[in-house]
Protein backbone atom coordinates (compact mmCIF):
# COMPACT_ATOMS: atom_id res chain seq x y z
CA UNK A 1 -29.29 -41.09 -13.12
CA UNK A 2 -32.37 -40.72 -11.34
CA UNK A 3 -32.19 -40.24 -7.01
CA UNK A 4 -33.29 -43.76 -6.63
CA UNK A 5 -30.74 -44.80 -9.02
CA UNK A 6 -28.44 -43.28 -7.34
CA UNK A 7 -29.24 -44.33 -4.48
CA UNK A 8 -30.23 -48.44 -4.56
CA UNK A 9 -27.00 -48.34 -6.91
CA UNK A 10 -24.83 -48.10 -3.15
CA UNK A 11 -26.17 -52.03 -3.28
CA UNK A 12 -24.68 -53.10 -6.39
CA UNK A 13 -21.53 -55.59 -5.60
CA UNK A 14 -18.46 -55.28 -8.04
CA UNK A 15 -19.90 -52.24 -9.82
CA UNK A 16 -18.02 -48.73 -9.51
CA UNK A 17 -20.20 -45.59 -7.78
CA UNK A 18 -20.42 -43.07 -10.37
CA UNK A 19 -22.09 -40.24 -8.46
CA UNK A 20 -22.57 -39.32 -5.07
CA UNK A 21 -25.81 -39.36 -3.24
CA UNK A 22 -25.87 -37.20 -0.05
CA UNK A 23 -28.66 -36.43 2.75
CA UNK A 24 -28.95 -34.60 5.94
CA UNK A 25 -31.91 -34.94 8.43
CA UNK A 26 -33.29 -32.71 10.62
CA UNK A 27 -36.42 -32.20 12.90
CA UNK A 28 -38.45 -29.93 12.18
CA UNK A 29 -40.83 -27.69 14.42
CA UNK A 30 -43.57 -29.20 16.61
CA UNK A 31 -46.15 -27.75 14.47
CA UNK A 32 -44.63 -29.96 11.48
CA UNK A 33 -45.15 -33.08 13.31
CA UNK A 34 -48.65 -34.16 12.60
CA UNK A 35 -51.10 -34.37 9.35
CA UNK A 36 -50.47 -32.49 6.16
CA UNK A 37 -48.28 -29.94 7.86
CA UNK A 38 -45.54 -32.29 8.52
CA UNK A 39 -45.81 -34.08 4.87
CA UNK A 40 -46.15 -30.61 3.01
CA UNK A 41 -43.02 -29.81 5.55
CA UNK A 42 -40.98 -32.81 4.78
CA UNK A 43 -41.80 -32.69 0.53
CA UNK A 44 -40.75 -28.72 0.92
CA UNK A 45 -37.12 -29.72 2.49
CA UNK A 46 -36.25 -32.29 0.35
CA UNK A 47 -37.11 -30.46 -2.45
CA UNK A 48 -35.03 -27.19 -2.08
CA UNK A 49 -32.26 -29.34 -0.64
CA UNK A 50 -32.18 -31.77 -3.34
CA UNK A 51 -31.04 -34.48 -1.72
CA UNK A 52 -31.99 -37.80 -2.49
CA UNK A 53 -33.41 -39.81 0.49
CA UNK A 54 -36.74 -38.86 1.70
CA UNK A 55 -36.29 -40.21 5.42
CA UNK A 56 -39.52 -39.87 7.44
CA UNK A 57 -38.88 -38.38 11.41
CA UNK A 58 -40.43 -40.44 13.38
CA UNK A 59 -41.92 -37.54 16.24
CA UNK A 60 -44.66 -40.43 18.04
CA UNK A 61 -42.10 -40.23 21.25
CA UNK A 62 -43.50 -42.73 23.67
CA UNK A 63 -45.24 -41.21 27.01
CA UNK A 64 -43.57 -40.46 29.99
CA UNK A 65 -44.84 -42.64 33.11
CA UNK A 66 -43.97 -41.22 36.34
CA UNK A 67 -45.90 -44.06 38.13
CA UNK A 68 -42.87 -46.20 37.06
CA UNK A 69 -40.79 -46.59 39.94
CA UNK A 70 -39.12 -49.71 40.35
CA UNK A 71 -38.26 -52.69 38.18
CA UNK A 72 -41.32 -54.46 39.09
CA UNK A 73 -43.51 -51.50 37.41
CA UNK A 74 -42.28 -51.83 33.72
CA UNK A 75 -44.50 -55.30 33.26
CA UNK A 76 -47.48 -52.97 33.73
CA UNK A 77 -46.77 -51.09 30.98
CA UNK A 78 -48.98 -50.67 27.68
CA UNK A 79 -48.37 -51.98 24.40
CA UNK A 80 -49.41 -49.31 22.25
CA UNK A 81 -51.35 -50.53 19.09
CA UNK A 82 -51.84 -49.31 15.51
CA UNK A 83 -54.16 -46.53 16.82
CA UNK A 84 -51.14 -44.93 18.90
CA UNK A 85 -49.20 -44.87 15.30
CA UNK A 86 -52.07 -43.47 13.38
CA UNK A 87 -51.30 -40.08 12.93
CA UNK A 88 -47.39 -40.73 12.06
CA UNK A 89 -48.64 -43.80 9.71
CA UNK A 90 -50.68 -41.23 7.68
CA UNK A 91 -47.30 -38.84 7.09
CA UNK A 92 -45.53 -42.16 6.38
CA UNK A 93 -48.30 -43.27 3.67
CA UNK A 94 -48.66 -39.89 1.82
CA UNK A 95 -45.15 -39.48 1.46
CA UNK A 96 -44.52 -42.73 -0.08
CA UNK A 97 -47.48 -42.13 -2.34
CA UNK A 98 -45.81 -38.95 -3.16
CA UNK A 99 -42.04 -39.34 -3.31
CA UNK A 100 -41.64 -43.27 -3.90
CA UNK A 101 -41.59 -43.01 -7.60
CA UNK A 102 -38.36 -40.48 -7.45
CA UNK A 103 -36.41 -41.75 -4.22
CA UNK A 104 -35.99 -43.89 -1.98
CA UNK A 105 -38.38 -43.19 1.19
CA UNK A 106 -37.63 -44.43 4.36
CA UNK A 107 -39.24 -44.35 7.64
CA UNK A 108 -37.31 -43.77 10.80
CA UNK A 109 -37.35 -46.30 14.18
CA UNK A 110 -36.50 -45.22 17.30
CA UNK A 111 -34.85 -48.82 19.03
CA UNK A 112 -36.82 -50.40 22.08
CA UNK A 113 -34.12 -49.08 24.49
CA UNK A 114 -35.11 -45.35 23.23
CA UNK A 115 -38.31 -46.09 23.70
CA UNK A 116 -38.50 -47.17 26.86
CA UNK A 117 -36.39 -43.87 28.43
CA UNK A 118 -38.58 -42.08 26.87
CA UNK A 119 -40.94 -43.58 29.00
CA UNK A 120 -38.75 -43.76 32.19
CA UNK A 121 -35.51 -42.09 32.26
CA UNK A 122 -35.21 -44.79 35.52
CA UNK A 123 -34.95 -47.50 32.82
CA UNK A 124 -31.26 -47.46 32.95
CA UNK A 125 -30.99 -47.76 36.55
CA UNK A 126 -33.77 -50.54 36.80
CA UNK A 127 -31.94 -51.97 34.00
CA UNK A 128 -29.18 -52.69 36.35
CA UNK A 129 -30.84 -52.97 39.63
CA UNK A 130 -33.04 -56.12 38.15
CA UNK A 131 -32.48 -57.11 34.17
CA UNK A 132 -35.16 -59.10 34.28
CA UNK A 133 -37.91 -56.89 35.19
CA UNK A 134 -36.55 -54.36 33.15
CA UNK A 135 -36.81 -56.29 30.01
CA UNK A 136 -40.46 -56.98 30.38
CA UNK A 137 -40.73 -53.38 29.89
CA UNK A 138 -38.41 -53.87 26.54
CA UNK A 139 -40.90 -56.96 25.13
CA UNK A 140 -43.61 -54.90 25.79
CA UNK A 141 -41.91 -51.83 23.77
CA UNK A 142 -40.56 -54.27 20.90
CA UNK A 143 -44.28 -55.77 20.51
CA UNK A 144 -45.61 -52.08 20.02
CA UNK A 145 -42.99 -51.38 17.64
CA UNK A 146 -43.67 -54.08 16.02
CA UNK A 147 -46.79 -53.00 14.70
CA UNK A 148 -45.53 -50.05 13.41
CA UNK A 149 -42.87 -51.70 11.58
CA UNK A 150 -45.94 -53.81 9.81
CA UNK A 151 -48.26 -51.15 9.02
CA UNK A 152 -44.92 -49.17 7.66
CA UNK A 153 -44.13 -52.02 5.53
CA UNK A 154 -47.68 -51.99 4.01
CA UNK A 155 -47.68 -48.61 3.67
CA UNK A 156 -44.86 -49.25 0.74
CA UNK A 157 -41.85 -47.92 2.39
CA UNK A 158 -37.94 -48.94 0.59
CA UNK A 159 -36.71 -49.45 4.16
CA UNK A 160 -35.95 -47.56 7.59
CA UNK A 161 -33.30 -46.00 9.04
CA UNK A 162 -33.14 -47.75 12.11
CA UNK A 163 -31.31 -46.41 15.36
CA UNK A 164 -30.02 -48.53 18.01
CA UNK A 165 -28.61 -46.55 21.46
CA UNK A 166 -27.85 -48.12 24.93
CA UNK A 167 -24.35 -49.12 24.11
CA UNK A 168 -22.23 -46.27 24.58
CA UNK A 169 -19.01 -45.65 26.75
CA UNK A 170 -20.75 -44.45 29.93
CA UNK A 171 -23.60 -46.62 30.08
CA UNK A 172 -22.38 -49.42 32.00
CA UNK A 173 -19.38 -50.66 33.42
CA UNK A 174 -19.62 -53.84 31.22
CA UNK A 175 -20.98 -54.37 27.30
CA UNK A 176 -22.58 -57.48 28.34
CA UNK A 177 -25.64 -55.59 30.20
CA UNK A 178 -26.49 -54.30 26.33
CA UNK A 179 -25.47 -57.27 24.41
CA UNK A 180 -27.29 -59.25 26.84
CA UNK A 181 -30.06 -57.20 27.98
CA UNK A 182 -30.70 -54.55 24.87
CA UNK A 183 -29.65 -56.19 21.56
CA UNK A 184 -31.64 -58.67 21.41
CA UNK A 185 -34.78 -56.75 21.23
CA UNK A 186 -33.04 -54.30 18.73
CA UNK A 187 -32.44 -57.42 16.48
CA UNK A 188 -36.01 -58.51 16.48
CA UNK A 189 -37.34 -55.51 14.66
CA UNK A 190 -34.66 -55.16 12.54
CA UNK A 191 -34.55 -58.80 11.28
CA UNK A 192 -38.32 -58.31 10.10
CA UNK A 193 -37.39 -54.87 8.40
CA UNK A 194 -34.30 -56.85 6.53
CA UNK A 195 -36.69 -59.33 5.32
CA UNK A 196 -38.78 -57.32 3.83
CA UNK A 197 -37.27 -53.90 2.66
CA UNK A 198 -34.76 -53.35 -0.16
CA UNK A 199 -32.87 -50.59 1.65
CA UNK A 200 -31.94 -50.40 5.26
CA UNK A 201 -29.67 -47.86 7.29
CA UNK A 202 -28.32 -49.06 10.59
CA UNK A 203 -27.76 -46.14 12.40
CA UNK A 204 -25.45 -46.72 15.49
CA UNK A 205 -26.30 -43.42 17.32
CA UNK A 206 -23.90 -41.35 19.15
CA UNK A 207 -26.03 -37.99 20.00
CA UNK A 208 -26.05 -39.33 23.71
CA UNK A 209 -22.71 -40.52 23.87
CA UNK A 210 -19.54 -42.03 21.94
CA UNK A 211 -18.45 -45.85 22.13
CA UNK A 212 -15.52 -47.77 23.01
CA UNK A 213 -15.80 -49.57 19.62
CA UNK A 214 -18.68 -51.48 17.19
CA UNK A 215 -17.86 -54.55 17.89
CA UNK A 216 -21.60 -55.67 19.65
CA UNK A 217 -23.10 -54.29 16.32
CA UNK A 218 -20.87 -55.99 13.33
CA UNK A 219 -23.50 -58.48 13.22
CA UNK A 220 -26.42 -55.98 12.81
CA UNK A 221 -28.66 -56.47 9.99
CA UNK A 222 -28.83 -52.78 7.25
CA UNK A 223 -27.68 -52.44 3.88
CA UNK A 224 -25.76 -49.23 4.70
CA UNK A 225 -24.06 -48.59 8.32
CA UNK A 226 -24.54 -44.66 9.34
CA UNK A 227 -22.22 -43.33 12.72
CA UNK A 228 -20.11 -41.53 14.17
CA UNK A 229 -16.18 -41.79 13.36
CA UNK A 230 -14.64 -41.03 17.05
CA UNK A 231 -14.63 -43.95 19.19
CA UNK A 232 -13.19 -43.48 22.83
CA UNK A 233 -10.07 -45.36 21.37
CA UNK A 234 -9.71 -42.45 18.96
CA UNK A 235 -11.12 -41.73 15.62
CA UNK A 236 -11.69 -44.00 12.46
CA UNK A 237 -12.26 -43.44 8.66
CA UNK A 238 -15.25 -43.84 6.53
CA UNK A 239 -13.07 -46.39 4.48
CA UNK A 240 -12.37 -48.40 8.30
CA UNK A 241 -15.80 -48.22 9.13
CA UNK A 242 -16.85 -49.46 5.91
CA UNK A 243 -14.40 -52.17 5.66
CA UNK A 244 -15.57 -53.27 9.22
CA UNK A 245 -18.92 -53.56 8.64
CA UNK A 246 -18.97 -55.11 5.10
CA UNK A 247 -21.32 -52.39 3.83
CA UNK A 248 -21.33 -49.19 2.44
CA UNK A 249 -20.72 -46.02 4.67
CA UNK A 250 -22.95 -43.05 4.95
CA UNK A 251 -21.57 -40.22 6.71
CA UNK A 252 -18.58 -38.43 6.23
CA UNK A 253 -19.55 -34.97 7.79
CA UNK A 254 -19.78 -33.45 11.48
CA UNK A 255 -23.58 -32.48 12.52
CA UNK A 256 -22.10 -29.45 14.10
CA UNK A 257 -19.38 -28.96 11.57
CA UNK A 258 -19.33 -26.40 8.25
CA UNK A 259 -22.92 -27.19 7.43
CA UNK A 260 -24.02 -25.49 10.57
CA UNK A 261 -21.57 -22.59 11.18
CA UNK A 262 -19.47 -22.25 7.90
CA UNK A 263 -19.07 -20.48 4.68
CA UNK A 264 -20.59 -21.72 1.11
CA UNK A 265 -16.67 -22.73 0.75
CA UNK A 266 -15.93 -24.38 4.26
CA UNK A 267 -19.23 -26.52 3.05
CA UNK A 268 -17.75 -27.63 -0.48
CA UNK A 269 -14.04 -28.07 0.93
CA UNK A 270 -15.78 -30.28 3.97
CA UNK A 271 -17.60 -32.14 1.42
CA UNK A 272 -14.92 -32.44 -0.93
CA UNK A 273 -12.32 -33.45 1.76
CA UNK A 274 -15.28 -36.10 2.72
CA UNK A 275 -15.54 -37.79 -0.88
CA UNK A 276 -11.98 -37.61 -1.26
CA UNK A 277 -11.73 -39.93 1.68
CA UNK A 278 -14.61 -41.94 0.81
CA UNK A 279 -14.70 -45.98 0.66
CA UNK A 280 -16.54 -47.76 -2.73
CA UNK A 281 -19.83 -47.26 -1.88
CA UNK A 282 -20.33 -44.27 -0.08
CA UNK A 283 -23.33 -41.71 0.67
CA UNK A 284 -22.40 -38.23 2.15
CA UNK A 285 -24.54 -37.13 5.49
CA UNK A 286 -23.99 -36.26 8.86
CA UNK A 287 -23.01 -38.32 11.79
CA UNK A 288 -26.76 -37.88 13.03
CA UNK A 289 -29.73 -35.47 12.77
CA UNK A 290 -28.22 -31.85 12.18
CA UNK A 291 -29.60 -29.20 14.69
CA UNK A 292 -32.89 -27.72 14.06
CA UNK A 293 -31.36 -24.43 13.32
CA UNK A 294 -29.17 -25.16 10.93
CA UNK A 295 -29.94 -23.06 7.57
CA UNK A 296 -31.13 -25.15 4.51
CA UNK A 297 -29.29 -23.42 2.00
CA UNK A 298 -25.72 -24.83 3.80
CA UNK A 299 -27.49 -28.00 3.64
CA UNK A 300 -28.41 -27.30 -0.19
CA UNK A 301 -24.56 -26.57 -0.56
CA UNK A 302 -23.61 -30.13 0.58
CA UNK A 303 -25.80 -31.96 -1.18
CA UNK A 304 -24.97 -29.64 -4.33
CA UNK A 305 -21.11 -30.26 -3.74
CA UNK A 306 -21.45 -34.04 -3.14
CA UNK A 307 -23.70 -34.24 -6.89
CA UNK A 308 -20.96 -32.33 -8.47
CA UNK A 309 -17.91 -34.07 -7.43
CA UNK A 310 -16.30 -36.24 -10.53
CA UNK A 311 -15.11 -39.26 -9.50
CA UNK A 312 -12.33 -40.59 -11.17
């Protein structure tokens, strides 16, 4: 069984997983972020790690605007076009020309809401202050992204592993501000990537903060759900957050667990103690993107370990 075997095979109803595919992303130094530094970069890591998604970082963060100080301001915003994407588009094209025929390659999207504190950490506040001139700044964000979704698709990409933030615990008092204010503009992009891409991971992302529950995001599109498993309720399973979603789980592992700090044995136990407790369809990973420093051979280990466990 091939990596993309192994890995499209998550997607096949009423069959029985017979391996386990496993992948761990990290970003890697500045001077990896451009041309054929970052592909030669990205090919080098998934090769010694062996692991069987080649995800694409996404490292085009949008520009900060200090002249954006009040809600009024984020209308005046610009809508970046292809040419802002150019230089991440080219990593994105020669890796799929590359890697395609052995895994599945996948870009990364940041969601509008990222987007746009990147651009204004005041987007929050103006977000709350006055919804509706904040969101002009989040149809202006969704339109740029957009294009990048396109141009990814063309490119040949299997899918993206798309992020959504903005609905965690301390965010707001009430849900409804993201529901009503930040999911719809997630959905937008990620109902054009689920009609055209085999192989989606909706990643509900935690790094910021934890959440109360998933409820606002059962309806998500993504073939595979990817997050956290503490929830300010307390903590869940990879078979509960499966089950809840209706799709296969990736995860399993802590970012800042045994692949980071522990021994070639803490690794395989964690692992092992991961696919023991694993639903169906299952893919071992982290919660998010592991810390920069974290050494590849640990990574190596987990991937290793999650290949070699016999499922019975």
């Amino acid at each position: 069984m091939n990596k993309r075997e192994r890995v499209l095979g998550l997607l096949d109803k009423g069959t029985t997983q017979k391996s386990i595919p496993a992948a761990f992303f990290i970003h890697f130094d500045p001077k990896f972020h451009r041309g054929d530094a970052a592909v030669q970069k990205h090919l080098e890591y998934f090769e010694y790690t062996d692991m069987d998604v080649l995800k694409v970082q996404y490292e085009n963060v949008f520009p900060t605007l200090p002249e954006i100080t009040n809600p009024q301001d984020w209308e005046k915003i610009p809508c970046y076009g292809k040419e802002f994407y150019e230089e991440q588009l080219y990593v994105v094209e020669q890796l799929v020309k590359s890697s395609k025929r052995d895994a599945v390659v996948m870009a990364t999207l940041y969601s509008p809401f990222m987007c746009a504190v990147h651009t204004s950490k005041r987007f929050t506040p103006h977000l709350l202050e006055n919804p509706e001139a904040a969101r002009k700044g989040l149809e202006i964000i969704s339109e740029s992204l957009m294009t990048f979704v396109k141009e990814c698709i063309k490119l040949g990409v299997d899918g993206f592993y798309h992020s959504t933030e903005g609905g965690g615990r301390n965010n707001y008092d009430d849900i409804s501000v993201f529901i009503e204010n930040i999911k719809p503009y997630d959905l937008v992009l990620m109902k054009e990537i689920e009609k055209n891409c085999e192989f989606n991971v909706l990643h509900v992302c935690d790094y910021q903060d934890i959440y109360v529950d998933y409820e606002p995001y059962l309806d998500y599109p993504g073939h595979v759900i990817s997050c956290g498993l503490e929830l300010d309720k307390g903590g869940m399973s990879g078979k509960d957050v499966s089950a809840l979603f209706n799709r296969p789980f990736m995860g399993g592992l802590l970012r800042k667990g045994a692949i980071l700090n522990g021994t070639e044995q803490e690794i395989i136990d964690d692992v092992r103690r991961a696919c023991d407790a694993r639903p169906d369809k299952f893919m071992l990973a982290a919660d998010c993107t592991v810390p920069a420093e974290v050494n590849w051979d640990n990574l190596k280990t987990a991937v290793s370990a999650a290949h070699e466990y016999q499922i019975s």
